[in-house]
Protein backbone atom coordinates (compact mmCIF):
# COMPACT_ATOMS: atom_id res chain seq x y z
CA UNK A 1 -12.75 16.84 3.52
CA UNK A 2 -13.64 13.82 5.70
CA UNK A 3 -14.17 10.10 4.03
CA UNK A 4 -15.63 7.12 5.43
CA UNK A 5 -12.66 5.71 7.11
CA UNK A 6 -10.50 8.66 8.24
CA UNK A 7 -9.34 7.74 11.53
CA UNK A 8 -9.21 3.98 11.03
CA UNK A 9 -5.51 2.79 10.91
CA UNK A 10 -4.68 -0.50 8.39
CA UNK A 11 -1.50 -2.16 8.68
CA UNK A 12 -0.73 -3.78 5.32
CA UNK A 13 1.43 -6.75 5.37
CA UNK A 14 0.16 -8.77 2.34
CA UNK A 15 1.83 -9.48 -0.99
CA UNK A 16 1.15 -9.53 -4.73
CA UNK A 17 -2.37 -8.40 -5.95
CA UNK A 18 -5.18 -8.98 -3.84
CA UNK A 19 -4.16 -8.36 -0.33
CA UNK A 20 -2.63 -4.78 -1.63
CA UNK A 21 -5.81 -4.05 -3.50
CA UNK A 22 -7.95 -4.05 -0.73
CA UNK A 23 -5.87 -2.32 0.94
CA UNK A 24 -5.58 0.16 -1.39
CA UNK A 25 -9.31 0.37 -1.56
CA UNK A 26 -9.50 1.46 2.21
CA UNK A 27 -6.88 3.88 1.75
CA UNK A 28 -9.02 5.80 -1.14
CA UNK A 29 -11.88 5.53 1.48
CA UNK A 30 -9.53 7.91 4.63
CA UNK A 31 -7.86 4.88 6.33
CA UNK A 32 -4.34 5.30 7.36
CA UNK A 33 -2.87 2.54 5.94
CA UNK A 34 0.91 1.56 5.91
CA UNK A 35 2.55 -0.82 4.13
CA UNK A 36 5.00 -3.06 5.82
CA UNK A 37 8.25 -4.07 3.57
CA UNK A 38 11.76 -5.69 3.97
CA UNK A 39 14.22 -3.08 4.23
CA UNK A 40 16.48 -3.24 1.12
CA UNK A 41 14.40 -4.65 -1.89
CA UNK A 42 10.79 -4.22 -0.87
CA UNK A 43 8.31 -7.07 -1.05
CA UNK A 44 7.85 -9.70 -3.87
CA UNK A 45 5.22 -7.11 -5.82
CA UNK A 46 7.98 -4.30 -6.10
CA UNK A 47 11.17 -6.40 -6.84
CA UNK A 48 8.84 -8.04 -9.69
CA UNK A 49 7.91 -4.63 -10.95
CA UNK A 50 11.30 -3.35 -11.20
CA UNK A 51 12.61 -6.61 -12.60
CA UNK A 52 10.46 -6.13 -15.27
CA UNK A 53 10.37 -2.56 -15.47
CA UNK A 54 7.19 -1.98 -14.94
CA UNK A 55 6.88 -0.14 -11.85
CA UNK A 56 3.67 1.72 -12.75
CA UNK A 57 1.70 -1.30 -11.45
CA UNK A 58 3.14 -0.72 -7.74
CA UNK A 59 0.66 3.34 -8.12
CA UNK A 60 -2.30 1.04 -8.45
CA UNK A 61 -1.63 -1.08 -5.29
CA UNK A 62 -0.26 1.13 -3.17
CA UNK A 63 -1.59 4.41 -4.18
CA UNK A 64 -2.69 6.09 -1.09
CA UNK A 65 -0.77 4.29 1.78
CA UNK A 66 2.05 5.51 3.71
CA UNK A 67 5.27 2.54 3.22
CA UNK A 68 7.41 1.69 6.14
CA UNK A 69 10.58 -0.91 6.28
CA UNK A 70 11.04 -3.49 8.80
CA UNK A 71 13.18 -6.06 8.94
CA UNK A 72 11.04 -9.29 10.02
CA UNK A 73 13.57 -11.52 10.34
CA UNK A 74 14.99 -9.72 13.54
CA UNK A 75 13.57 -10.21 16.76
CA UNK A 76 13.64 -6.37 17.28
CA UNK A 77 11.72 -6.06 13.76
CA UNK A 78 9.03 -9.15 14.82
CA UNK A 79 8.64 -6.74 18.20
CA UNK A 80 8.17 -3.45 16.77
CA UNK A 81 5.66 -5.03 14.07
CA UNK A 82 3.38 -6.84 17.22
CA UNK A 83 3.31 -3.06 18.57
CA UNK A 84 2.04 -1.62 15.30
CA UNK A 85 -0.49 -4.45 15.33
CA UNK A 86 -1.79 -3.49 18.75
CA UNK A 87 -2.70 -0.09 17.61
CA UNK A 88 -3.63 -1.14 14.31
CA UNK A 89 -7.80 -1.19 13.43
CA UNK A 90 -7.21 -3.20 11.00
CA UNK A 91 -4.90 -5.89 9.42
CA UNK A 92 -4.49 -6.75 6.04
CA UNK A 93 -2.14 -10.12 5.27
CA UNK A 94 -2.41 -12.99 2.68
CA UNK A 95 -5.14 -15.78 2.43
CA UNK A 96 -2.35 -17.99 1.28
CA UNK A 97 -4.22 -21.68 0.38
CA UNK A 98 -7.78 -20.43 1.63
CA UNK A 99 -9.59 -21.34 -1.59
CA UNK A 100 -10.98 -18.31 -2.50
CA UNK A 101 -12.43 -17.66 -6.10
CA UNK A 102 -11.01 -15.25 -8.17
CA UNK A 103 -12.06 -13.86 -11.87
CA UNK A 104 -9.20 -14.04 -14.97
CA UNK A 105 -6.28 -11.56 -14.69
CA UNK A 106 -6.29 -8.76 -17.48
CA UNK A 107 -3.12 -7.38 -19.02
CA UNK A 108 -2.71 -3.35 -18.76
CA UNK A 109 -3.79 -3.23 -22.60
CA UNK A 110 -7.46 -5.26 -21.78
CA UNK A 111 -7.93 -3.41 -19.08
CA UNK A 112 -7.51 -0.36 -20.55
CA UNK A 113 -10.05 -0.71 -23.55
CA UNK A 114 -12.80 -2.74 -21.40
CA UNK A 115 -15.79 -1.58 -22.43
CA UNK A 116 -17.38 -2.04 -19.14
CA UNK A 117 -15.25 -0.11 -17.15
CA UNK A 118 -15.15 3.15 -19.67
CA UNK A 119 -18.95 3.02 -19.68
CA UNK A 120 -18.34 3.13 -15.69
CA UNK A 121 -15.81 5.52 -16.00
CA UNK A 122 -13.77 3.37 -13.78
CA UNK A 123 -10.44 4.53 -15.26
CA UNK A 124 -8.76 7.25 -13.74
CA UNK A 125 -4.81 8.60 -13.11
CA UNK A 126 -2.63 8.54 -10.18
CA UNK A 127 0.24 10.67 -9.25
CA UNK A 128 3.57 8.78 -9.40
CA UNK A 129 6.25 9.59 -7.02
CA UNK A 130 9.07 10.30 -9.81
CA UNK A 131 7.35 10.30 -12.97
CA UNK A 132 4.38 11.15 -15.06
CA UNK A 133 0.81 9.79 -13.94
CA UNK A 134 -0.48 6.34 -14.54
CA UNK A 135 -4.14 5.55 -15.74
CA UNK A 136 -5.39 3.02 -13.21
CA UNK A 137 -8.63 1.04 -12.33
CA UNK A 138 -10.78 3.79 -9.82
CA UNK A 139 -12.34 3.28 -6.67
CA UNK A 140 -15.55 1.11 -7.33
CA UNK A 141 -17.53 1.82 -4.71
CA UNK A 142 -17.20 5.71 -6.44
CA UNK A 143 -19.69 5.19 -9.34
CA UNK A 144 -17.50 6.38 -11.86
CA UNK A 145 -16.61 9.44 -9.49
CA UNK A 146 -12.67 8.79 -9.99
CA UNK A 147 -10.96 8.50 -6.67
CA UNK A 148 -11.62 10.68 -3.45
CA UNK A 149 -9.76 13.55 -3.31
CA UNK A 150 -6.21 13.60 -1.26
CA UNK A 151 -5.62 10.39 -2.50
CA UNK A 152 -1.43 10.22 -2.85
CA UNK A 153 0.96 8.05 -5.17
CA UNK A 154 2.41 5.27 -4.61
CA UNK A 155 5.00 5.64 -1.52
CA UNK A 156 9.10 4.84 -2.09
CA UNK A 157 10.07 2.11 -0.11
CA UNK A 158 10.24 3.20 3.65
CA UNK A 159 9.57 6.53 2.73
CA UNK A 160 7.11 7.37 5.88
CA UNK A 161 9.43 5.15 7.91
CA UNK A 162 9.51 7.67 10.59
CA UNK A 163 7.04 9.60 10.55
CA UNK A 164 4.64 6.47 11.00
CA UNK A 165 7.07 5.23 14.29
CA UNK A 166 6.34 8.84 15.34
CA UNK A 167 2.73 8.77 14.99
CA UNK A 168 1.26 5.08 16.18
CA UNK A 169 3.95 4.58 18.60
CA UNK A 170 5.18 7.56 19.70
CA UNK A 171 8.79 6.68 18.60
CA UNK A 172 11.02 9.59 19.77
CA UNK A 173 14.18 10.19 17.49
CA UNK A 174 16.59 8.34 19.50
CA UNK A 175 14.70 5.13 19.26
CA UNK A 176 14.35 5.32 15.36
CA UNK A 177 17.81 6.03 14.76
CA UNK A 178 18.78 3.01 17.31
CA UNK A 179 16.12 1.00 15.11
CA UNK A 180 17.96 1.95 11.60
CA UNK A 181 21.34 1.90 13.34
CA UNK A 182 20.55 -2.10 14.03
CA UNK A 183 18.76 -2.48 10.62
CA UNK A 184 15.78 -3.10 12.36
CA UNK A 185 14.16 -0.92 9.88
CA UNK A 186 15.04 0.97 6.38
């Protein structure tokens, strides 16, 4: 089944809520999007969620995307993420200090019981790598539809390390295991 943005690759490096929303948003829509993380920990978002055990949150931002590891402090890493830019349609990253608006942040119970979004019927469940599925906030742009369908969990940190090298840069084995050999990426 074709969507609206199969074909379109998005490179995710933002943080937090916002920045991995909307990219989660184009994922549910056909984009290939990956998400760019430190090897080791993950970003900010996933060492939060596991600090405070509630990893469930990371299914609703990053349901849908494919999650590589890079090491960005390396001048190797820095290189191999300017080549994934280059073929990349689209990049997502923060809009630190920009002075956008935003709305008030719900907790999971508010969200949960707003009557708007059940009369919507915005709420909806995601798989969950290792676990039992989480009821998230839908797709808007759906109409209450729940989310397209082939839209996958939440991806383990670096989990589609390789494949993704393999696929937008035509990384042959050799270079991805010189790349994990030098911790260039996880």
């Amino acid at each position: 089944m074709s969507r609206e943005l199969d074909g379109i690759k998005v490179l995710d490096l933002s943080q937090f809520l916002s920045g991995p929303r909307c990219a989660q948003l184009l994922a549910d829509r056909g984009a290939d999007v990956v998400k760019v993380e430190p090897p080791g920990l993950g970003e900010t978002m996933r060492r939060l969620c596991v600090l405070m055990r509630a990893e469930k949150i990371l299914s609703t931002l990053h349901r849908g995307k494919r999650g590589i590891a890079v090491d960005l402090k390396t001048a190797e890493g820095r290189a191999l993420l300017h080549r994934f830019a280059a073929t990349a349609d689209v990049v997502v990253a923060a809009l630190t200090g920009a002075g956008l608006p935003c709305s008030p942040v719900s907790d999971r119970e508010s969200v949960n019981t707003d009557p708007q979004l059940a009369a919507r019927q915005m709420l909806t469940e995601v798989p969950v790598t290792d676990g039992e599925p989480v009821a998230v906030v839908g797709d808007p742009l759906s109409g209450g539809a729940g989310l397209p369908a082939g839209v996958r969990g939440c991806p383990r940190l670096g989990e589609h390390t390789d494949e993704v090298l393999r696929e937008w840069l035509g990384s042959e084995a050799a270079e991805i295991a010189a790349l994990r050999d030098a911790g260039t990426v996880g």
